[in-house]
C-alpha atoms as a PDB file:
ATOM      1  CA  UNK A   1     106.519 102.971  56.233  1.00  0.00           C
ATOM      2  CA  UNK A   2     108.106 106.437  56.536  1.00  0.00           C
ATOM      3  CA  UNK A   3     105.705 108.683  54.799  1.00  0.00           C
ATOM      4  CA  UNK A   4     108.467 111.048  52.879  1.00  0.00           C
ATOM      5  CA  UNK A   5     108.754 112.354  49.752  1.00  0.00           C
ATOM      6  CA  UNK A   6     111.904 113.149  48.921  1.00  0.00           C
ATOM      7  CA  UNK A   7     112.365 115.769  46.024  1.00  0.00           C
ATOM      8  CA  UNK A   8     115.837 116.695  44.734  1.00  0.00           C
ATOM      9  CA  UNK A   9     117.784 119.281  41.946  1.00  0.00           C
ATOM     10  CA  UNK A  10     119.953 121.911  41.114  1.00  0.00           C
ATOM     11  CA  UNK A  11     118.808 125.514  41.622  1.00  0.00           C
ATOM     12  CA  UNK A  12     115.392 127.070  39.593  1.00  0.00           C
ATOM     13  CA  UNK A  13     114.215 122.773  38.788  1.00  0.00           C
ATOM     14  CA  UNK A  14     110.877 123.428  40.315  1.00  0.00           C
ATOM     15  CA  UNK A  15     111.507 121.676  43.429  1.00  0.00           C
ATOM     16  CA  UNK A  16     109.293 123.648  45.623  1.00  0.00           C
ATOM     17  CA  UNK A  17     106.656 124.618  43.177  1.00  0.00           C
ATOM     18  CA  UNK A  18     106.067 121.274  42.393  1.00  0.00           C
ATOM     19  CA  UNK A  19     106.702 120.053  46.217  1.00  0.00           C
ATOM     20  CA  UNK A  20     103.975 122.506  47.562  1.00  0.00           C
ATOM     21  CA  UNK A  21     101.100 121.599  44.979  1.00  0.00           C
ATOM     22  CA  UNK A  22     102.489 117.575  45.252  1.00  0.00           C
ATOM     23  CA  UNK A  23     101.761 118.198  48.939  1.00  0.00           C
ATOM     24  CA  UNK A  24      98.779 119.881  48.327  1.00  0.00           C
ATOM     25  CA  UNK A  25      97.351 117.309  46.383  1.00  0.00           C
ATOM     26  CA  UNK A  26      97.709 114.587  48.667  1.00  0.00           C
ATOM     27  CA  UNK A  27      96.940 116.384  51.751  1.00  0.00           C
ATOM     28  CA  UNK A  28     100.683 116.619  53.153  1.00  0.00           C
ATOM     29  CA  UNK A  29     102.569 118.973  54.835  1.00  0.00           C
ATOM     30  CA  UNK A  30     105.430 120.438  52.978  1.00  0.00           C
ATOM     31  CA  UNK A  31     108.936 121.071  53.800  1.00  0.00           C
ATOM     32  CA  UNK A  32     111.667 123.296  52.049  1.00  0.00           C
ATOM     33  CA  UNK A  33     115.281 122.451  53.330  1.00  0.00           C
ATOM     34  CA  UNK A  34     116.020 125.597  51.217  1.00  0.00           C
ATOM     35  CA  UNK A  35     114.115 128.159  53.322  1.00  0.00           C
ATOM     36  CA  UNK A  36     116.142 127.038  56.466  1.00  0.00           C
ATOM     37  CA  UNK A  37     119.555 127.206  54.788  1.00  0.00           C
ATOM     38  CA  UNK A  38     118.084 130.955  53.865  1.00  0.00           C
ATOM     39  CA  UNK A  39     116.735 131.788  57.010  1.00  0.00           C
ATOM     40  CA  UNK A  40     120.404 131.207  58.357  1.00  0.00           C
ATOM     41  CA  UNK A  41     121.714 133.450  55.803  1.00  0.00           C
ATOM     42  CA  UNK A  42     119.546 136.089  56.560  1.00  0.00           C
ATOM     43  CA  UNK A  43     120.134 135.927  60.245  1.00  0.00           C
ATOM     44  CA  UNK A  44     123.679 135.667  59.385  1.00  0.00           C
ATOM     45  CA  UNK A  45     123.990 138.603  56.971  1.00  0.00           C
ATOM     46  CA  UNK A  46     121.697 140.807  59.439  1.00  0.00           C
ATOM     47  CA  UNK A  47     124.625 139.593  62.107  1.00  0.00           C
ATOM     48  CA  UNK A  48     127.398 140.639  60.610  1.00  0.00           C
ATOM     49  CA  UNK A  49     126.329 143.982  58.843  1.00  0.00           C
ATOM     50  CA  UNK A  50     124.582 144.729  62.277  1.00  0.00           C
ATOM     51  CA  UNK A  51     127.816 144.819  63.812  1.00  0.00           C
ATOM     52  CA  UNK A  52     130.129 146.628  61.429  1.00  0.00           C
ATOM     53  CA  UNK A  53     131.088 143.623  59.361  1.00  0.00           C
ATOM     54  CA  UNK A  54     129.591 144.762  55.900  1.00  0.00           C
ATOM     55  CA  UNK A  55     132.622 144.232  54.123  1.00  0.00           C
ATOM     56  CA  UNK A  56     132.989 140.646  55.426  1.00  0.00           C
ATOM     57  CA  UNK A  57     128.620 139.522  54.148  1.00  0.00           C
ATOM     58  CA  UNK A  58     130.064 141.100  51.246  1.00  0.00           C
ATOM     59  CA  UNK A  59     132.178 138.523  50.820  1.00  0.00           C
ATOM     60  CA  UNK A  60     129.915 135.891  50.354  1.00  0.00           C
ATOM     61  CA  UNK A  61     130.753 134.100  53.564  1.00  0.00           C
ATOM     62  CA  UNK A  62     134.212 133.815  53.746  1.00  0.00           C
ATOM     63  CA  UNK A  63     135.442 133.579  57.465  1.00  0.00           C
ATOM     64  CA  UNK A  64     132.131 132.356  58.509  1.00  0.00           C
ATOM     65  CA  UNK A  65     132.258 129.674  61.371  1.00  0.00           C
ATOM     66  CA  UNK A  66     130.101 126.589  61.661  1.00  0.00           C
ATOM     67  CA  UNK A  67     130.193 127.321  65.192  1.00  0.00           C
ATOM     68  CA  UNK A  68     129.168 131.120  65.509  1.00  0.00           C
ATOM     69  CA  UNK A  69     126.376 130.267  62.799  1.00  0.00           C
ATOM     70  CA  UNK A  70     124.755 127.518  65.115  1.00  0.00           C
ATOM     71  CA  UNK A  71     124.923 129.590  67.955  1.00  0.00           C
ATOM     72  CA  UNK A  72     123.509 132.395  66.448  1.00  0.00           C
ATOM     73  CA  UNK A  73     120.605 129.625  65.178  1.00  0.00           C
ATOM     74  CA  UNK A  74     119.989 128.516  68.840  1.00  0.00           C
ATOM     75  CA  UNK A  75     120.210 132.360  70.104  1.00  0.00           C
ATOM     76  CA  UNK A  76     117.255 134.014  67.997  1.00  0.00           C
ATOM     77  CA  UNK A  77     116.234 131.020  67.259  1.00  0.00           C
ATOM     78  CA  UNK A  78     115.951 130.038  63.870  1.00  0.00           C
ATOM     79  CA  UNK A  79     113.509 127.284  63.335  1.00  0.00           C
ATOM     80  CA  UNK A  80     110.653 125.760  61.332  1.00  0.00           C
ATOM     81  CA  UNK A  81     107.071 126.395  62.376  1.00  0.00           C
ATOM     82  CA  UNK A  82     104.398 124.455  61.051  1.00  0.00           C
ATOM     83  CA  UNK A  83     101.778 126.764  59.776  1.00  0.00           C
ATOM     84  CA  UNK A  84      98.167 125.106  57.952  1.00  0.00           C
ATOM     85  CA  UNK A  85     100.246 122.562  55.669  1.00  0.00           C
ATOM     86  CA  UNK A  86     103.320 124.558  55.317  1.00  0.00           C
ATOM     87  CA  UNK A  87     106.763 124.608  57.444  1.00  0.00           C
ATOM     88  CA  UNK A  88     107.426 128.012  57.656  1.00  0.00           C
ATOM     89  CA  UNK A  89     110.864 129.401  58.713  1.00  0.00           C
ATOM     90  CA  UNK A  90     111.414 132.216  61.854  1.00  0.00           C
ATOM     91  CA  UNK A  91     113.792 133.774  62.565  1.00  0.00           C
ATOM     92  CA  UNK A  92     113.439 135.318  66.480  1.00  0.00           C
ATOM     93  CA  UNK A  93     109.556 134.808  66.026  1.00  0.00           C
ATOM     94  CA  UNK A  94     109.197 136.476  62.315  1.00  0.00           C
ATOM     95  CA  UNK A  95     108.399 135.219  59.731  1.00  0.00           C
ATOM     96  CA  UNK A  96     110.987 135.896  57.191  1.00  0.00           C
ATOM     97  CA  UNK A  97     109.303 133.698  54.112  1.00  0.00           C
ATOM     98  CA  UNK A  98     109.561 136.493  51.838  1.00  0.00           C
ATOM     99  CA  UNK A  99     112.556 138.193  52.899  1.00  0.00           C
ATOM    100  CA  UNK A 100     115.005 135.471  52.596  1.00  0.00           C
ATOM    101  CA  UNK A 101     113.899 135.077  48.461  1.00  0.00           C
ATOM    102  CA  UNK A 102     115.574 138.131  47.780  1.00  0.00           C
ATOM    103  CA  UNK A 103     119.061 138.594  45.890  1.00  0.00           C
ATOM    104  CA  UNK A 104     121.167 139.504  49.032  1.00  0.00           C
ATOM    105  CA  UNK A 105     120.466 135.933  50.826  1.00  0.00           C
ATOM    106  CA  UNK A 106     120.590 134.011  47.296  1.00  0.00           C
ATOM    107  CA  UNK A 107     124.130 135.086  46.540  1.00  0.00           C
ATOM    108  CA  UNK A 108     125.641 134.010  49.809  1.00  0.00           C
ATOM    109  CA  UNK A 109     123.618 131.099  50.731  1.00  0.00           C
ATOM    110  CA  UNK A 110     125.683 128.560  48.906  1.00  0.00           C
ATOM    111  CA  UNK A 111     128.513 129.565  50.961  1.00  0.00           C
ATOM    112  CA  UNK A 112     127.053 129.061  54.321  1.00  0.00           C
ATOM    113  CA  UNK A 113     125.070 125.454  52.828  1.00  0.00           C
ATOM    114  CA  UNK A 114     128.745 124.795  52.425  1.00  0.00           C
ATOM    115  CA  UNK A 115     129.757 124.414  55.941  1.00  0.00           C
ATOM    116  CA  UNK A 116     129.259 120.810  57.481  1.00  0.00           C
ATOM    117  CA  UNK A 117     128.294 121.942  60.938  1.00  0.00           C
ATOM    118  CA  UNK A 118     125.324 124.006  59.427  1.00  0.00           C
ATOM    119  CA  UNK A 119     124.495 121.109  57.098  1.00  0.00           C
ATOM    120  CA  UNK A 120     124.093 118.464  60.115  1.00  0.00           C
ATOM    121  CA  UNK A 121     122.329 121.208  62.587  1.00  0.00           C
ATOM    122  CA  UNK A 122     119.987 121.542  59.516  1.00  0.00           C
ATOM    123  CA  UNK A 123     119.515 118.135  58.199  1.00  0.00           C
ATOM    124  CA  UNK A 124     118.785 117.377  62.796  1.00  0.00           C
ATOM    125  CA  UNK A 125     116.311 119.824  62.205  1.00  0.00           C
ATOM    126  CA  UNK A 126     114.338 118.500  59.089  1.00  0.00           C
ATOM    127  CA  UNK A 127     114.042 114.939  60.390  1.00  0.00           C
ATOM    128  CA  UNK A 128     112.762 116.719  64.136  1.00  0.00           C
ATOM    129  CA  UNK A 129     110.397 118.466  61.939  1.00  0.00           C
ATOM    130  CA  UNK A 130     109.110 114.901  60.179  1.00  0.00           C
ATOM    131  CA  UNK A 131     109.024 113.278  62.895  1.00  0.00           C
ATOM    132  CA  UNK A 132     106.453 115.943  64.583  1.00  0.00           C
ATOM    133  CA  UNK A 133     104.207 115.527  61.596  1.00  0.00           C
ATOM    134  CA  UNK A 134     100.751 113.993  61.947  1.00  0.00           C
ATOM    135  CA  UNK A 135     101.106 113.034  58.493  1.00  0.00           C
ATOM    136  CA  UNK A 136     103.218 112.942  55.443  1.00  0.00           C
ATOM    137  CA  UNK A 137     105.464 115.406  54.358  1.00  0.00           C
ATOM    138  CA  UNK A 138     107.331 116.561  51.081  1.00  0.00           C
ATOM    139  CA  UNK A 139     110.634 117.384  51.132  1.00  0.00           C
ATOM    140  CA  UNK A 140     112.741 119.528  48.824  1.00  0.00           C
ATOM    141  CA  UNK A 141     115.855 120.398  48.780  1.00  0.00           C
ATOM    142  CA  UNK A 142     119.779 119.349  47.059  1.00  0.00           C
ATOM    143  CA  UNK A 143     120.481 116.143  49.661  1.00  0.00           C
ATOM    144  CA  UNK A 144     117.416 115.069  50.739  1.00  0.00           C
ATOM    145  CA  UNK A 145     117.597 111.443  48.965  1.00  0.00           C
ATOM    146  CA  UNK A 146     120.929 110.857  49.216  1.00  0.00           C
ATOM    147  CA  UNK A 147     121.337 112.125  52.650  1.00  0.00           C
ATOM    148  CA  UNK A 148     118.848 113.461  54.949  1.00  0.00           C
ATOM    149  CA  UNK A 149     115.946 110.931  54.029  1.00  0.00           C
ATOM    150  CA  UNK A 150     117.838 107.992  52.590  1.00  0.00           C
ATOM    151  CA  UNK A 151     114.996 105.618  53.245  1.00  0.00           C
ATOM    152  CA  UNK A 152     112.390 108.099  51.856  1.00  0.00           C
ATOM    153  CA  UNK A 153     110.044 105.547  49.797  1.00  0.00           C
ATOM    154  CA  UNK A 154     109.816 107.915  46.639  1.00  0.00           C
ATOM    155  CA  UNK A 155     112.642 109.958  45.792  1.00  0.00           C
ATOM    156  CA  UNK A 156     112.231 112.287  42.615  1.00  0.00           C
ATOM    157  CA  UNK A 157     115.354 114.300  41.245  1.00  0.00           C
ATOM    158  CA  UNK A 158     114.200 116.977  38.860  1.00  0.00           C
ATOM    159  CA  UNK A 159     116.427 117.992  36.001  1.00  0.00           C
ATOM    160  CA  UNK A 160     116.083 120.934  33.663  1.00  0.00           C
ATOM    161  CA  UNK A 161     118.920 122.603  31.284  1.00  0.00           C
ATOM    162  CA  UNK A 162     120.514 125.828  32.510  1.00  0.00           C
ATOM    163  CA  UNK A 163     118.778 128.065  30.117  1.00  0.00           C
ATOM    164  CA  UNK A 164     115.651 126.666  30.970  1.00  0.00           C
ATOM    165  CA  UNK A 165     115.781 127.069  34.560  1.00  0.00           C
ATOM    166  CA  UNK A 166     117.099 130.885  33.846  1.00  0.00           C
ATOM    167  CA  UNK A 167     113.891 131.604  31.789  1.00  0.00           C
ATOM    168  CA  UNK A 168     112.064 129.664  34.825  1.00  0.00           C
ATOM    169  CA  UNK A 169     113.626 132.368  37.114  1.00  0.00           C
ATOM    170  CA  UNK A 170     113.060 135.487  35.474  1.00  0.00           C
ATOM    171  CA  UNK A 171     110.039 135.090  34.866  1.00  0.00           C
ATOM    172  CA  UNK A 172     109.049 134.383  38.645  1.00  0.00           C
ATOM    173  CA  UNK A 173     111.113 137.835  39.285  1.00  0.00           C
ATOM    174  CA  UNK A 174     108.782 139.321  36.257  1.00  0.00           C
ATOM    175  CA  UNK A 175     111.909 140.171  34.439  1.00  0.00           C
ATOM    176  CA  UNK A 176     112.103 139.936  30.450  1.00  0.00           C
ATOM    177  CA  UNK A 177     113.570 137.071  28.706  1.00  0.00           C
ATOM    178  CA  UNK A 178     115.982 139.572  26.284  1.00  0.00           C
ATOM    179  CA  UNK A 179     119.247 136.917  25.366  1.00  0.00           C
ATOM    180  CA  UNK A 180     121.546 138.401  27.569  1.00  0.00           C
ATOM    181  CA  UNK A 181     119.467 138.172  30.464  1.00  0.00           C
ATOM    182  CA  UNK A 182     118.816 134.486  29.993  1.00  0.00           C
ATOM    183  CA  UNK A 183     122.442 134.204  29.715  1.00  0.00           C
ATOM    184  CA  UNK A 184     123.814 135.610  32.483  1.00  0.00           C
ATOM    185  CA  UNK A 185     120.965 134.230  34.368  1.00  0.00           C
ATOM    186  CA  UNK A 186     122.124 131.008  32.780  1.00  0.00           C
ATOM    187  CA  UNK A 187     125.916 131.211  33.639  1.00  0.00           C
ATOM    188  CA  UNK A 188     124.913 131.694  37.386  1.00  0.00           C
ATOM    189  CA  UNK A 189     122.692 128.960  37.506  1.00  0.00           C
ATOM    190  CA  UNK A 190     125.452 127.026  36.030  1.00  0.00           C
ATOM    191  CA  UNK A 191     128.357 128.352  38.422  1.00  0.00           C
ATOM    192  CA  UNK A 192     126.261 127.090  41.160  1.00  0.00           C
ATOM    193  CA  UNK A 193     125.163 123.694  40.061  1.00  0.00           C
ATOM    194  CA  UNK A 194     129.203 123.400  39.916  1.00  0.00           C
ATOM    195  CA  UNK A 195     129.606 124.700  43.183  1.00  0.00           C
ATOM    196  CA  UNK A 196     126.401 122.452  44.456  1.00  0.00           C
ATOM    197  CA  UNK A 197     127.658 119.279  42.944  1.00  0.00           C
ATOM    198  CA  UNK A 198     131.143 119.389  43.771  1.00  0.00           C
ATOM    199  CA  UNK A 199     131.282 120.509  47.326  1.00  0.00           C
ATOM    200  CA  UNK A 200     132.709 118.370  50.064  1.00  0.00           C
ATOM    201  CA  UNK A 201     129.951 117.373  52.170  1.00  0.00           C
ATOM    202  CA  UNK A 202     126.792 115.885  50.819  1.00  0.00           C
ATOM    203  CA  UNK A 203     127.305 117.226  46.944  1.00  0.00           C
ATOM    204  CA  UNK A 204     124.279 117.415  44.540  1.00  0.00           C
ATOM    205  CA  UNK A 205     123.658 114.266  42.975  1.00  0.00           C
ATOM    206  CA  UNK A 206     121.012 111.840  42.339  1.00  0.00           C
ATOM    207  CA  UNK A 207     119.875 108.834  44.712  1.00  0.00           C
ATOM    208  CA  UNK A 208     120.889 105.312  43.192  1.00  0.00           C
ATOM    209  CA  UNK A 209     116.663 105.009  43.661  1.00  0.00           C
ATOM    210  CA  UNK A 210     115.006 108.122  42.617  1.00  0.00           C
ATOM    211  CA  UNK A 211     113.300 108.773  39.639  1.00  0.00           C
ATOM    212  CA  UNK A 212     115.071 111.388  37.575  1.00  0.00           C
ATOM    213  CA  UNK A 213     112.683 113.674  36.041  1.00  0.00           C
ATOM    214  CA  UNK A 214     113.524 116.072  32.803  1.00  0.00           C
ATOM    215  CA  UNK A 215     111.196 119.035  33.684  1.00  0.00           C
ATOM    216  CA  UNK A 216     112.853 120.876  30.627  1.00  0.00           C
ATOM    217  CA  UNK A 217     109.859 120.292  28.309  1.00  0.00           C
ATOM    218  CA  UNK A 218     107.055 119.390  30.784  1.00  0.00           C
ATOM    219  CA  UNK A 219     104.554 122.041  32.308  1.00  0.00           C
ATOM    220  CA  UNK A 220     104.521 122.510  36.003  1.00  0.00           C
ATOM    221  CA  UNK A 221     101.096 120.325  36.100  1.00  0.00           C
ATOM    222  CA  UNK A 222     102.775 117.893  34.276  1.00  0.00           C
ATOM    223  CA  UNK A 223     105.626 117.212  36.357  1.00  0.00           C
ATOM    224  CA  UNK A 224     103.171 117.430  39.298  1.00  0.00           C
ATOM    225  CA  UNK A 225     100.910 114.808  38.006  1.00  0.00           C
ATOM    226  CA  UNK A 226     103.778 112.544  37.352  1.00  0.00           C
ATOM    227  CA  UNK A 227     104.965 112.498  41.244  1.00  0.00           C
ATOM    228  CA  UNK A 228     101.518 112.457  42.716  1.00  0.00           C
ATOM    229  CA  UNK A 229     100.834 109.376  40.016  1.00  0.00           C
ATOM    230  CA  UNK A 230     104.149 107.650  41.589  1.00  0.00           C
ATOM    231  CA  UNK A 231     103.361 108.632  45.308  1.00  0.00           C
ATOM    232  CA  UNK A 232      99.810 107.176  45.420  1.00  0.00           C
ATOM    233  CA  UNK A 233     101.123 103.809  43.766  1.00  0.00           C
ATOM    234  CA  UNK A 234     102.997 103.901  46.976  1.00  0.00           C
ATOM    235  CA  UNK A 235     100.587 105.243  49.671  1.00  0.00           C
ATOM    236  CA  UNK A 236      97.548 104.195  48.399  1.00  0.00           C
ATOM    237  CA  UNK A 237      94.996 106.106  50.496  1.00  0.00           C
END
């Protein structure tokens, strides 16, 4: 049996938080699709404003091709490293875990998730990255039920309302939770569950099989509890 976990949601759902401790709990390595799609970005972004073309990563993307991103990918590299219990993403041998959370990457990433090319170079990726695992993995991400791990035995798609997942998110940036900040916040988070769930290629969405999981009123130990609890019914051991 493949030994996948397959977590899935919109943007600020917890899918990492509660990926990393699910993994931790069961002694599993964990994978976020996100970080690669960011660690393109970056490398992306750092591309094009390296060489003049600031006004062109200002523009969230537009213009970018499938082809040059991938290239650049295979060039630097970009690529997962496996480091204790944690995939890590490089880019040309650095770790860039904290540098692709920041706003810069966040506001274009969507854009370049967008492009099928980078979608199938990253989804090759992923399932290289399982397959080199000793053990089980969690994986988090938009598509990774529906599309990249299809056959995943437990497949969990966390839900949470948009003002929820804005409070979520400012408070991880140790912002304050004053109305119009939550609301803006909110709108965004909105705008891109639109943009997530109606793309072309592999669009947000459930799995016909996973579990869907309203995280609005639950505690992060709570919705942690709940997968682990659904996992070990499955791997016992």
């Amino acid at each position: 049996m493949l030994r996948v976990i397959a977590i899935d949601g919109p943007a600020a759902s917890g899918k990492s938080s509660t990926a990393g401790l699910v993994a931790e709990r069961l002694g599993w390595a964990h994978l976020d699709s996100g970080a690669l799609y960011r660690a393109l970005t970056l490398a992306a972004l750092d591309q094009e404003e390296g060489g003049g073309g600031r006004r062109r990563a200002a523009e969230g993307g537009e213009g970018w091709s499938g082809q040059r991103i991938l290239a650049l990918a295979e060039e630097l590299p970009v690529r997962l490293v496996l480091v204790g219990n944690v995939f890590r993403p490089e880019v040309a041998g650095v770790d860039v875990e904290q540098a692709i959370r920041g706003e810069r990457v966040t506001r274009h990433v969507s854009a370049l998730a967008a492009i099928p090319e980078v979608r199938t170079w990253v989804n090759t990726q992923q399932r290289l990255a399982v397959e080199a695992s000793d053990g089980g993995v969690v994986v988090d991400g938009r598509d990774i039920g529906t599309v990249v791990f299809p056959e995943a035995p437990v497949k969990i798609f966390l839900t949470a309302t948009a003002d929820e997942r804005a409070r979520r998110r400012l408070s991880q940036r140790g912002q304050g939770m004053e109305g119009d900040l939550v609301r803006r916040e909110s709108q965004e988070l909105a705008a891109r569950d639109a943009a997530d769930s109606t793309r072309r290629v592999a669009p947000l969405k459930p799995a016909n099989d996973a579990v869907l999981l309203d995280t609005t009123a639950l505690t992060l130990e709570q919705q942690v509890t709940r997968v682990v609890e659904l996992a070990r019914g499955l791997f016992p051991g």
